[in-house]
PDB file of N, CA and C in Angstrom:
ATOM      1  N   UNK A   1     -19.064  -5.754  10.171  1.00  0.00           N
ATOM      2  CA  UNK A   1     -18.474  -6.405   9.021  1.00  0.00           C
ATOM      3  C   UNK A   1     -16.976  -6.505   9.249  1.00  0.00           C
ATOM      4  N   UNK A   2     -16.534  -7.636   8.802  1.00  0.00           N
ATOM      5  CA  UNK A   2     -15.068  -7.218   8.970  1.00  0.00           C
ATOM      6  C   UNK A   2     -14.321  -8.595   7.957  1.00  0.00           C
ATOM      7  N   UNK A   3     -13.395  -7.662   7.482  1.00  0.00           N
ATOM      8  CA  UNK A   3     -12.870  -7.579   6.278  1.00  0.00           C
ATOM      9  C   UNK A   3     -11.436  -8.198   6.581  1.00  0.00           C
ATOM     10  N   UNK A   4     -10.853  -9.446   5.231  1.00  0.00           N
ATOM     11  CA  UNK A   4      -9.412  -9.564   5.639  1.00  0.00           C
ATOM     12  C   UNK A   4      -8.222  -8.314   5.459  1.00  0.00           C
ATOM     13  N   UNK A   5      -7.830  -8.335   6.511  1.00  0.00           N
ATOM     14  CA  UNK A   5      -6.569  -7.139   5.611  1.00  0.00           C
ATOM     15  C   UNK A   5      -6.081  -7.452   4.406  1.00  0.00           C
ATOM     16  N   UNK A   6      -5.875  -6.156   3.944  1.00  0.00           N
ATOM     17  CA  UNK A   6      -5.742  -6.288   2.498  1.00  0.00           C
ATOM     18  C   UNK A   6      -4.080  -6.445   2.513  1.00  0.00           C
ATOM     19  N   UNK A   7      -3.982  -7.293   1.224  1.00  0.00           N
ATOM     20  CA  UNK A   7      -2.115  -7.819   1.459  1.00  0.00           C
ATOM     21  C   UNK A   7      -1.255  -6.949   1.074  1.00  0.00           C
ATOM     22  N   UNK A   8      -1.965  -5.324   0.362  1.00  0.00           N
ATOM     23  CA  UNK A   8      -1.422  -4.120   0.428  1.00  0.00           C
ATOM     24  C   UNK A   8      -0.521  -3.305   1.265  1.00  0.00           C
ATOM     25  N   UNK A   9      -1.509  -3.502   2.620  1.00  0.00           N
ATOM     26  CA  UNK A   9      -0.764  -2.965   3.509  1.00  0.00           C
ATOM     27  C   UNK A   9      -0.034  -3.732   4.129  1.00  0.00           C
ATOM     28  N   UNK A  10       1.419  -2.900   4.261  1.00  0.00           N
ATOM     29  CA  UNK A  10       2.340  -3.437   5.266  1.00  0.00           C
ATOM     30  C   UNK A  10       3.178  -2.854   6.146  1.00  0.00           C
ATOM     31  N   UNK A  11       3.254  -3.037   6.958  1.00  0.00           N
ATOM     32  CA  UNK A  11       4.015  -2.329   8.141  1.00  0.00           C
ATOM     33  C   UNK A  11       5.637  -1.675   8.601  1.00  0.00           C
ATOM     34  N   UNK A  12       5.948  -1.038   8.883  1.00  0.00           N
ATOM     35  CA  UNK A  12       7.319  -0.684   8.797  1.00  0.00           C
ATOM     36  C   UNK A  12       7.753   0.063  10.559  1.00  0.00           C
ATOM     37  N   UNK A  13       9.109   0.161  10.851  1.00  0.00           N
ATOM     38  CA  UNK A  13       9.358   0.575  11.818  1.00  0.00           C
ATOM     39  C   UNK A  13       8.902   2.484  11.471  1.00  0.00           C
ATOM     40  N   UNK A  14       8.451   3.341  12.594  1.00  0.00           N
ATOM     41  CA  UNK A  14       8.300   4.368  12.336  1.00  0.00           C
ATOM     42  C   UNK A  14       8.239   5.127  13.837  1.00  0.00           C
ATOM     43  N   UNK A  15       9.200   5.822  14.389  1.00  0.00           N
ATOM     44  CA  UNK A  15       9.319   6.107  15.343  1.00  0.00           C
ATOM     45  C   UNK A  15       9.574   4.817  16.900  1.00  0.00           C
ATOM     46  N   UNK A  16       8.305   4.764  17.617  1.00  0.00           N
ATOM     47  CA  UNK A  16       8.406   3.610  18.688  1.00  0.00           C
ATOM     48  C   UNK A  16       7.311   2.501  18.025  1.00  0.00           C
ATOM     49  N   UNK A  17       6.481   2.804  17.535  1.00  0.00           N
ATOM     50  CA  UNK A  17       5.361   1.952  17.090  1.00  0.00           C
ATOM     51  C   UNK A  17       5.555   1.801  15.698  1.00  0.00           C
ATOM     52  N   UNK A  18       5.023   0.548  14.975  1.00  0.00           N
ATOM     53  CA  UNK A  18       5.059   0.577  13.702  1.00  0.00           C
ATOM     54  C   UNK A  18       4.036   0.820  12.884  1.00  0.00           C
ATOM     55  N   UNK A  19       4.302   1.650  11.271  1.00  0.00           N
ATOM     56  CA  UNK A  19       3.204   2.352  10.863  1.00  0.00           C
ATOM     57  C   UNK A  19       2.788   1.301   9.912  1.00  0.00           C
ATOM     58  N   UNK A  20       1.799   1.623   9.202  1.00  0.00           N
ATOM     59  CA  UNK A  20       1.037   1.133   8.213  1.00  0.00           C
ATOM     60  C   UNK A  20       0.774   1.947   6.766  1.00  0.00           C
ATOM     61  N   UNK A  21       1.347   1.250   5.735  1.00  0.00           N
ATOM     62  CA  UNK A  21       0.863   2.249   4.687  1.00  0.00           C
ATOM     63  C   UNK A  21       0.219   1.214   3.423  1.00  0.00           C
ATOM     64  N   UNK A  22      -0.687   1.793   3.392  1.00  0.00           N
ATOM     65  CA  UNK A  22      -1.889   1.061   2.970  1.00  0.00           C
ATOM     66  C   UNK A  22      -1.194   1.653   0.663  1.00  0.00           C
ATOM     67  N   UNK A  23      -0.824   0.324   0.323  1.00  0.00           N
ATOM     68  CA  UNK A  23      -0.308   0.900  -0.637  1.00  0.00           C
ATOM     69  C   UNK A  23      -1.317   1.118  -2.215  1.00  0.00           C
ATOM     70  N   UNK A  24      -2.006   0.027  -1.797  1.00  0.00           N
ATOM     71  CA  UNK A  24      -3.341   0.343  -3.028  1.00  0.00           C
ATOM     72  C   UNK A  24      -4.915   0.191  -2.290  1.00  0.00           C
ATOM     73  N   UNK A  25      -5.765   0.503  -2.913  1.00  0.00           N
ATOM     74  CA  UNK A  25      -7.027   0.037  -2.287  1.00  0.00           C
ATOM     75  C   UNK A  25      -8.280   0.551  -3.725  1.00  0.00           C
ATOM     76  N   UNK A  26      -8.381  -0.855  -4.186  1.00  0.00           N
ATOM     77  CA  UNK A  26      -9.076  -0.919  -5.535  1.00  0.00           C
ATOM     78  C   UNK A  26     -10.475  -1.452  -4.817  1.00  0.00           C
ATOM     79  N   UNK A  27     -11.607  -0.889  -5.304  1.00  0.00           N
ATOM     80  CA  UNK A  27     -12.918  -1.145  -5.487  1.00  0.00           C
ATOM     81  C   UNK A  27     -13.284  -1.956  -6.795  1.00  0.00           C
ATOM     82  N   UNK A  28     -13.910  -2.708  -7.172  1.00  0.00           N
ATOM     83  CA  UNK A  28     -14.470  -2.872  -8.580  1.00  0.00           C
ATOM     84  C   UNK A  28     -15.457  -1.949  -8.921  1.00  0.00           C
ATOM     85  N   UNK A  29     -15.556  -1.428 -10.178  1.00  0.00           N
ATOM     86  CA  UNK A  29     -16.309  -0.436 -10.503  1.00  0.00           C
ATOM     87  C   UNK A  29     -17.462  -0.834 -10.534  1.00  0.00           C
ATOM     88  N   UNK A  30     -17.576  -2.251 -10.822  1.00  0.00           N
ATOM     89  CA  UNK A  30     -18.879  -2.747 -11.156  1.00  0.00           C
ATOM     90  C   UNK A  30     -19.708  -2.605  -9.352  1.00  0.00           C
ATOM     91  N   UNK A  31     -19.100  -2.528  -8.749  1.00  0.00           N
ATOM     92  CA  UNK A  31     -19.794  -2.681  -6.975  1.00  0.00           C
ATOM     93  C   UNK A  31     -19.348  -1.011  -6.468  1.00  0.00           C
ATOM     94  N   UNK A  32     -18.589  -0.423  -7.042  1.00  0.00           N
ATOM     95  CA  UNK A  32     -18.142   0.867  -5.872  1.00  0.00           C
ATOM     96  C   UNK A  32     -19.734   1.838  -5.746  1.00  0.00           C
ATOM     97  N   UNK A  33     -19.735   2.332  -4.712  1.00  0.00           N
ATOM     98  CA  UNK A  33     -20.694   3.330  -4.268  1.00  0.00           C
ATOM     99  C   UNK A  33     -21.578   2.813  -3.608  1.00  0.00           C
ATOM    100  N   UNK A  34     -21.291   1.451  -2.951  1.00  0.00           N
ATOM    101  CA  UNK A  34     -21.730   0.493  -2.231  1.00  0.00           C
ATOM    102  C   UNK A  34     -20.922   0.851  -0.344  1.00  0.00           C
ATOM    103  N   UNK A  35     -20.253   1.128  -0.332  1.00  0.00           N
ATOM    104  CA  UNK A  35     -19.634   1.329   0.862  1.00  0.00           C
ATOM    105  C   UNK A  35     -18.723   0.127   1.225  1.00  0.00           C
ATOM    106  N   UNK A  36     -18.045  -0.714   0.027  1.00  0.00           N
ATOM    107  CA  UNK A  36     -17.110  -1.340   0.251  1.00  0.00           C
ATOM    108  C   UNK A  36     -15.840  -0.983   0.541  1.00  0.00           C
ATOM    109  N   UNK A  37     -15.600   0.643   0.104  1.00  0.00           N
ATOM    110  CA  UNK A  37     -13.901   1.128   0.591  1.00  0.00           C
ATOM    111  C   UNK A  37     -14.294   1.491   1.584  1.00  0.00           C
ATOM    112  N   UNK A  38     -15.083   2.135   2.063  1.00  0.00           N
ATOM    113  CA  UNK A  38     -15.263   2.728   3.701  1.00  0.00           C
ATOM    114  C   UNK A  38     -15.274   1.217   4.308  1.00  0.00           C
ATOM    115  N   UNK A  39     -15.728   0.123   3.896  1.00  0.00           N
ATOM    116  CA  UNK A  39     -16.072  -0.807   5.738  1.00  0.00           C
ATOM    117  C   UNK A  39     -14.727  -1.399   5.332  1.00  0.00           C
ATOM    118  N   UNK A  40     -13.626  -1.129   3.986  1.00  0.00           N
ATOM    119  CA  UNK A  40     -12.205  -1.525   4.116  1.00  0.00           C
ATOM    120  C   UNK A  40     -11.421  -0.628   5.066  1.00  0.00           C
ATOM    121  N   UNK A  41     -11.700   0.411   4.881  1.00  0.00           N
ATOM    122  CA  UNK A  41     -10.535   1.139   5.537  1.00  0.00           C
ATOM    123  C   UNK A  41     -11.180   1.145   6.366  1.00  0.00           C
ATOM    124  N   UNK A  42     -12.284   1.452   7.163  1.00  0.00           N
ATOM    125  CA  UNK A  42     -12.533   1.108   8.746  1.00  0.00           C
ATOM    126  C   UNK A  42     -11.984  -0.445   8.964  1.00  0.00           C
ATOM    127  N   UNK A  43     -12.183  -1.783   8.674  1.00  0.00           N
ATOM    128  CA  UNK A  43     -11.284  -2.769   8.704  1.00  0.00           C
ATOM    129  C   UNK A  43      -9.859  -2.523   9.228  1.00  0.00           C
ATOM    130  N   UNK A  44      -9.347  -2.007   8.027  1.00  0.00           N
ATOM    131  CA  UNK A  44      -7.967  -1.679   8.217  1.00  0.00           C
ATOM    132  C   UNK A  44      -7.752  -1.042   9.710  1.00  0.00           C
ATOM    133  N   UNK A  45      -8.643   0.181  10.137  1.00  0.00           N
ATOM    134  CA  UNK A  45      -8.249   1.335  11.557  1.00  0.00           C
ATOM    135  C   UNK A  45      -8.439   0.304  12.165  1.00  0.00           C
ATOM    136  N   UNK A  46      -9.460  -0.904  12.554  1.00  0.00           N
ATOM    137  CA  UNK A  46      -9.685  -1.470  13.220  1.00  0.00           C
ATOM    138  C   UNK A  46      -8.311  -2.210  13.931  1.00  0.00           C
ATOM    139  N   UNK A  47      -8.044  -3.082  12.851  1.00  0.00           N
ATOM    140  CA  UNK A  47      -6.733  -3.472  13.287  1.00  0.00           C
ATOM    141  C   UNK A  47      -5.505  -2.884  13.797  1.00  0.00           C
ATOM    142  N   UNK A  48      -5.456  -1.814  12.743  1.00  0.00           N
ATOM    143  CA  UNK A  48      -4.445  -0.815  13.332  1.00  0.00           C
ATOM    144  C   UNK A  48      -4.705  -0.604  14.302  1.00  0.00           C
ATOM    145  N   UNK A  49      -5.791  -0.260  15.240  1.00  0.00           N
ATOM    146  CA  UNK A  49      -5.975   0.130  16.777  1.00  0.00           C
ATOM    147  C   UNK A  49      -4.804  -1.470  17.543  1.00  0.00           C
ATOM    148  N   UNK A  50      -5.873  -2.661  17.074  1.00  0.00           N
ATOM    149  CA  UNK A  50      -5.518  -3.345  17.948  1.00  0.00           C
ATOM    150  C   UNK A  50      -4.342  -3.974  17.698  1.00  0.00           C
ATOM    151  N   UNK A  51      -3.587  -3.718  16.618  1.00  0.00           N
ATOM    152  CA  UNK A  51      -2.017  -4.096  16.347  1.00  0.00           C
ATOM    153  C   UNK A  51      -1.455  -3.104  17.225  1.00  0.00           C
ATOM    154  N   UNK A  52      -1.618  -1.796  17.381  1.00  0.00           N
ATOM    155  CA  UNK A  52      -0.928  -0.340  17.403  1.00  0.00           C
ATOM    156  C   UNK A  52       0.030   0.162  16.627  1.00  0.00           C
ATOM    157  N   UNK A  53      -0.781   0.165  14.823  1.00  0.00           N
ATOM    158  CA  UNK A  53       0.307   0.728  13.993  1.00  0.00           C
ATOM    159  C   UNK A  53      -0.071   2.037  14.066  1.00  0.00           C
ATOM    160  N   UNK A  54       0.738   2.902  14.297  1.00  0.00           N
ATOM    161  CA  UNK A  54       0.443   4.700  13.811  1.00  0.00           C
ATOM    162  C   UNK A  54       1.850   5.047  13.406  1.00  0.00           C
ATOM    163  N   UNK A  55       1.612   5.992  12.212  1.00  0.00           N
ATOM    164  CA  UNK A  55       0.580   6.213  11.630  1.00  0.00           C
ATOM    165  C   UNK A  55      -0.161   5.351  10.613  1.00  0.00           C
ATOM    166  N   UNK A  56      -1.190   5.698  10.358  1.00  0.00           N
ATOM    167  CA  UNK A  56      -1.707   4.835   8.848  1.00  0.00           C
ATOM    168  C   UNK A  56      -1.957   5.815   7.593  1.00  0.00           C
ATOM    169  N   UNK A  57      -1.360   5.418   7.395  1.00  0.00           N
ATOM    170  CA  UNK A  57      -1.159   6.201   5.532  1.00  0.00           C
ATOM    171  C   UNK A  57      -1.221   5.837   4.572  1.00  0.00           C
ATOM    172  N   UNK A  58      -1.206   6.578   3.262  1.00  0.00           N
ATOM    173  CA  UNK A  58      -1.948   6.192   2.100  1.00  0.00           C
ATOM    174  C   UNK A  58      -1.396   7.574   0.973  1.00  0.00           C
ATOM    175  N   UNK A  59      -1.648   7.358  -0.374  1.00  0.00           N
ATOM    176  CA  UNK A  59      -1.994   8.514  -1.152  1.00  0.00           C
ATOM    177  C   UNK A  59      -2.625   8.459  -2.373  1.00  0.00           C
ATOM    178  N   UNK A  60      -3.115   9.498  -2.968  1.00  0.00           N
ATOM    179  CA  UNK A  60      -4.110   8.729  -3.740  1.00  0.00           C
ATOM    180  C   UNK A  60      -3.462  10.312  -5.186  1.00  0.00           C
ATOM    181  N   UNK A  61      -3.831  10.364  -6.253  1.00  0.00           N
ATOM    182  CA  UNK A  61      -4.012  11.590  -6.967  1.00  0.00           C
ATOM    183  C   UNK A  61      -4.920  12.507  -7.014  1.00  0.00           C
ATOM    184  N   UNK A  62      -4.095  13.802  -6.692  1.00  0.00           N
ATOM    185  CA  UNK A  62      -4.784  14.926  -6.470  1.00  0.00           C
ATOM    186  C   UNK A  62      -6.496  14.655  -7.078  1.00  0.00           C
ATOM    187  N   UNK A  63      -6.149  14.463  -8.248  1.00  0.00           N
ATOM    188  CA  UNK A  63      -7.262  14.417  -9.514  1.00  0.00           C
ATOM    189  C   UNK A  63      -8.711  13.180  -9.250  1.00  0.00           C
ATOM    190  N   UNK A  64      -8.350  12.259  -8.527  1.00  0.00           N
ATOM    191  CA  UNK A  64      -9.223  11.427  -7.858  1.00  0.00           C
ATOM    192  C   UNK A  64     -10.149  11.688  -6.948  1.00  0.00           C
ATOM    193  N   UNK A  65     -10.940  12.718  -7.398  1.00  0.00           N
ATOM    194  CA  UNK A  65     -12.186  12.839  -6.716  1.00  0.00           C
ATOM    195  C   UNK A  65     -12.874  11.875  -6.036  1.00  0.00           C
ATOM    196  N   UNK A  66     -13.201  10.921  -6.305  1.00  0.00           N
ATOM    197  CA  UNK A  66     -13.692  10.145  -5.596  1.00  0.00           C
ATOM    198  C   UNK A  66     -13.221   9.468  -4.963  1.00  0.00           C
ATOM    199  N   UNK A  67     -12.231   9.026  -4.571  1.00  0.00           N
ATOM    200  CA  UNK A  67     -11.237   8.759  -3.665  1.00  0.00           C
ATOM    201  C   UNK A  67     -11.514   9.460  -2.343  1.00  0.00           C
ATOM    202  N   UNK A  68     -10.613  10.691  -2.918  1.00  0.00           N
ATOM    203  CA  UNK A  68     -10.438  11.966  -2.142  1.00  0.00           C
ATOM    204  C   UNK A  68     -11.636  12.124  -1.400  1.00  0.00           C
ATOM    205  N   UNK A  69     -12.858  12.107  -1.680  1.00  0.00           N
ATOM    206  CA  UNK A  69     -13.890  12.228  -1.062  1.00  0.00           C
ATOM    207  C   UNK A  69     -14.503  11.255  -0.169  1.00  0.00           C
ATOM    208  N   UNK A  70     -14.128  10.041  -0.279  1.00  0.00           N
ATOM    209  CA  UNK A  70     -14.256   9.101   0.717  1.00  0.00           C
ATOM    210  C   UNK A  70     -13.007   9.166   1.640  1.00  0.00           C
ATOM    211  N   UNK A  71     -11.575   9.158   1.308  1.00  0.00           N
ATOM    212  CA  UNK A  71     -10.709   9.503   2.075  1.00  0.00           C
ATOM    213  C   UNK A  71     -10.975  10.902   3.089  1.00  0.00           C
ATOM    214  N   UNK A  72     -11.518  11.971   2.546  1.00  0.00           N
ATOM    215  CA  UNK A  72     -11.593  13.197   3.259  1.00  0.00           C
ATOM    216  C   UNK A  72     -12.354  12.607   4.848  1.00  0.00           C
ATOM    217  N   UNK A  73     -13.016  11.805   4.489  1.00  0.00           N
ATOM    218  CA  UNK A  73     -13.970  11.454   6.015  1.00  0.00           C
ATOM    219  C   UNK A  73     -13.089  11.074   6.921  1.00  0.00           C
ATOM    220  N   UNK A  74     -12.045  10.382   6.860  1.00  0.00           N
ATOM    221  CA  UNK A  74     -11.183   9.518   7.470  1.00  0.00           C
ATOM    222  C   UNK A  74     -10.407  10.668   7.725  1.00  0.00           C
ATOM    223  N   UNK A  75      -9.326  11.391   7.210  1.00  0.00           N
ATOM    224  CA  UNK A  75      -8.316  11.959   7.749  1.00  0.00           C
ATOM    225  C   UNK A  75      -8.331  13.562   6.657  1.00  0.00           C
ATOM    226  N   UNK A  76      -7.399  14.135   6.833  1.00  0.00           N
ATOM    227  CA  UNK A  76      -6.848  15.457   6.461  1.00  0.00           C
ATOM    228  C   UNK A  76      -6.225  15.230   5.318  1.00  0.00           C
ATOM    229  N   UNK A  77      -5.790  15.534   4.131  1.00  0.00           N
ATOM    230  CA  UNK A  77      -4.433  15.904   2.813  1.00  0.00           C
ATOM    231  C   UNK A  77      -3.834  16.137   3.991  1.00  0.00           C
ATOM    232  N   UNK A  78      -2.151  15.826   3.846  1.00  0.00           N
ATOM    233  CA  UNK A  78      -1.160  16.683   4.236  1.00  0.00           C
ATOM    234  C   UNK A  78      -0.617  17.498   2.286  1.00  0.00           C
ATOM    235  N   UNK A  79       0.376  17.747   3.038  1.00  0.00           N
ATOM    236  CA  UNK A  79       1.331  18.612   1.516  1.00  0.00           C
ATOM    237  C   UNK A  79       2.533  17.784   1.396  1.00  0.00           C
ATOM    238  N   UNK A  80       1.900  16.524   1.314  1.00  0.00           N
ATOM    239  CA  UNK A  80       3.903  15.351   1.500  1.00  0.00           C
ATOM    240  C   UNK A  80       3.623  15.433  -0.214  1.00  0.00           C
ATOM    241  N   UNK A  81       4.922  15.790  -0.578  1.00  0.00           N
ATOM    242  CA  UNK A  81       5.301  15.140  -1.899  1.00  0.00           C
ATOM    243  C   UNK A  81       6.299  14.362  -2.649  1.00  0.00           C
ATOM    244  N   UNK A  82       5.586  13.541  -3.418  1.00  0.00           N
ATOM    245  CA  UNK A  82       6.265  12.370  -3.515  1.00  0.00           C
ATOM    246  C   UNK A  82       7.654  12.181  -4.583  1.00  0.00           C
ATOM    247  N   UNK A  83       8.836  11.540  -4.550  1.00  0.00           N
ATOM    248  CA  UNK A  83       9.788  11.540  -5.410  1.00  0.00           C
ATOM    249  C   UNK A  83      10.357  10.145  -5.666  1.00  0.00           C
ATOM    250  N   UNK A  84      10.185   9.834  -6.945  1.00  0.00           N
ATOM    251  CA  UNK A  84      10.565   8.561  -7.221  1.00  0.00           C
ATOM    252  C   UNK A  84      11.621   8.626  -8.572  1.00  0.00           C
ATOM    253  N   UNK A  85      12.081   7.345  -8.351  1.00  0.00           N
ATOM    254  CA  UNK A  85      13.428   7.156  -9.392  1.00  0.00           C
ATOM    255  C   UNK A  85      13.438   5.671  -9.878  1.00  0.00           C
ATOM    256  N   UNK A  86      13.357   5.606 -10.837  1.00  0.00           N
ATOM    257  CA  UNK A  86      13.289   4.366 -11.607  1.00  0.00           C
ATOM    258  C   UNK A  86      14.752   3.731 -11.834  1.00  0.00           C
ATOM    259  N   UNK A  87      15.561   3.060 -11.213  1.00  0.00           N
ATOM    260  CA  UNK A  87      16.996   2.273 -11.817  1.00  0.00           C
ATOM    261  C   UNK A  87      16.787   1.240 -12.674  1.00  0.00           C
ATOM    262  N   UNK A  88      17.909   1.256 -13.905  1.00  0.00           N
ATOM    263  CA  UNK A  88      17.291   0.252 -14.926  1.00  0.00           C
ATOM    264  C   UNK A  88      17.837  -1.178 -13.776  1.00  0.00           C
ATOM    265  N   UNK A  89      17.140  -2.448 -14.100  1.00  0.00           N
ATOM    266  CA  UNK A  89      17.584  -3.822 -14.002  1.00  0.00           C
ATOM    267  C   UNK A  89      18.670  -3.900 -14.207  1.00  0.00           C
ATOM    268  N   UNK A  90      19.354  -4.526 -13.059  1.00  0.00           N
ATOM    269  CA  UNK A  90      21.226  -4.237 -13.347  1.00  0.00           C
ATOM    270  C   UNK A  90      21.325  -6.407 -14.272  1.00  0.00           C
ATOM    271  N   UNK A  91      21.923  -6.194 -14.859  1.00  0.00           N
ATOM    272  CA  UNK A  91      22.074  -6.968 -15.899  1.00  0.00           C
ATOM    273  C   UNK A  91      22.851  -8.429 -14.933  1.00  0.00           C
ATOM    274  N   UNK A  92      22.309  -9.361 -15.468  1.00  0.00           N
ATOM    275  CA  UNK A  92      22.893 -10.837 -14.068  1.00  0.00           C
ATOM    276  C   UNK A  92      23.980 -11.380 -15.255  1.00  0.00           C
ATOM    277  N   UNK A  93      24.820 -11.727 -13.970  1.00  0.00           N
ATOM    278  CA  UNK A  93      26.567 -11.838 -14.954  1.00  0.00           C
ATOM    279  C   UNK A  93      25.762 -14.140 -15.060  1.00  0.00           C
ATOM    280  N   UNK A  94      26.183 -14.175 -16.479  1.00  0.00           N
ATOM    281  CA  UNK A  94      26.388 -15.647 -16.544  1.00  0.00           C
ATOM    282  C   UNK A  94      27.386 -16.557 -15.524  1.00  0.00           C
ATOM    283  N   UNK A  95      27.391 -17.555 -15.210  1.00  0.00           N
ATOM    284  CA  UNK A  95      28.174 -18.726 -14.648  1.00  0.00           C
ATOM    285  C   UNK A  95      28.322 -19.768 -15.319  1.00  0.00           C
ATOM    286  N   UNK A  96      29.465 -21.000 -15.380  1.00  0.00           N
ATOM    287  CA  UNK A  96      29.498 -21.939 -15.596  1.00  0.00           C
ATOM    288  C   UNK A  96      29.192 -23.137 -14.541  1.00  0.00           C
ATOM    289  N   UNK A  97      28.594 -23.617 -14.786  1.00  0.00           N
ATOM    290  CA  UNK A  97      28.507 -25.231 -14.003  1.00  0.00           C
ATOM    291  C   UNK A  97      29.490 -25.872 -14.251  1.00  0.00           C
ATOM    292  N   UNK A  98      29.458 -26.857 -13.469  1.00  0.00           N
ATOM    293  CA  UNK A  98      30.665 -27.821 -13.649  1.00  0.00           C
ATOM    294  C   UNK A  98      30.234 -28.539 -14.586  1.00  0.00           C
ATOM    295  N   UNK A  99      29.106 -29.175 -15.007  1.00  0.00           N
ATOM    296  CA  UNK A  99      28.863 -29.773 -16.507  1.00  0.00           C
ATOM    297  C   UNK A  99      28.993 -28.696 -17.747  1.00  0.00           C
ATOM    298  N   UNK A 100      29.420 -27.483 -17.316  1.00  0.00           N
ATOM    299  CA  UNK A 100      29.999 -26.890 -18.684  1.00  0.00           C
ATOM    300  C   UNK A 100      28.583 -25.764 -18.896  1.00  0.00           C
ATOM    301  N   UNK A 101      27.336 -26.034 -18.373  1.00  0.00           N
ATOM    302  CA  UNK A 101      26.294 -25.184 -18.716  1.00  0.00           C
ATOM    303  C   UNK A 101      26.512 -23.985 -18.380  1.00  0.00           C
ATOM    304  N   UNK A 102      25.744 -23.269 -18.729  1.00  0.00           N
ATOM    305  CA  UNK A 102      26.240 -21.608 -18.408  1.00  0.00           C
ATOM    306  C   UNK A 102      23.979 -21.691 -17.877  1.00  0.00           C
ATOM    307  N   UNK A 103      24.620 -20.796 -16.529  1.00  0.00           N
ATOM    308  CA  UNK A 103      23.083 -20.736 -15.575  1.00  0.00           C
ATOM    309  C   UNK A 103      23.469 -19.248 -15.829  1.00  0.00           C
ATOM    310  N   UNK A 104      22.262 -18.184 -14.902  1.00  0.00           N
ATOM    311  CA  UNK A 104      22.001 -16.747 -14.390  1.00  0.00           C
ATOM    312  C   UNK A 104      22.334 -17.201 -13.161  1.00  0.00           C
ATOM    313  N   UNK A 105      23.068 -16.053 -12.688  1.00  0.00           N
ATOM    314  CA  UNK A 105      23.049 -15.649 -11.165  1.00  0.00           C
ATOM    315  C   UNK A 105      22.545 -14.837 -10.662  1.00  0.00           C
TER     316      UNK A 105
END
């Protein structure tokens, strides 16, 4: 079977080779337990072999059992934890046009 990559993942410089981090990966509930996330993320290794992204990564919540349990087949938990920061929208200064209109910049 083989699957389009999902437009999730995307690639970044990471050491000599570039990695892959697979940023969502949704099932429909109405189909999961079908083996549609497993022949995705085998998809995904697939390519990754023949692109040569390593590593390939992902994270999911602790609390997501079922996830976690299809992920467990594939690879290990590490202990990475995550830190994020929200900046408000920095506010866009008005302009005038030469017909006098005032645009966003």
């Amino acid at each position: 079977m083989s699957l389009a990559l999902p437009p999730a993942c995307c690639t970044q410089a990471h050491g000599l080779s570039p990695a892959c981090y697979l940023e969502d990966l949704f099932v429909d509930p109405g189909v999961r337990g079908q083996g549609i996330g497993r022949a995705l993320i085998e998809d995904l290794l697939h390519t990754a072999r023949k692109r040569r992204w390593s590593p390939v990564y992902w994270h999911t919540r602790q609390s997501n059992k079922a996830a976690r349990k299809l992920y467990d087949n594939f690879a290990e938990a590490d202990d990475f934890v995550r830190y994020r920061i929200f900046l408000p929208a920095e506010k866009r200064k008005r302009r005038r046009t030469a017909a006098g209109a005032s645009r966003r910049v």
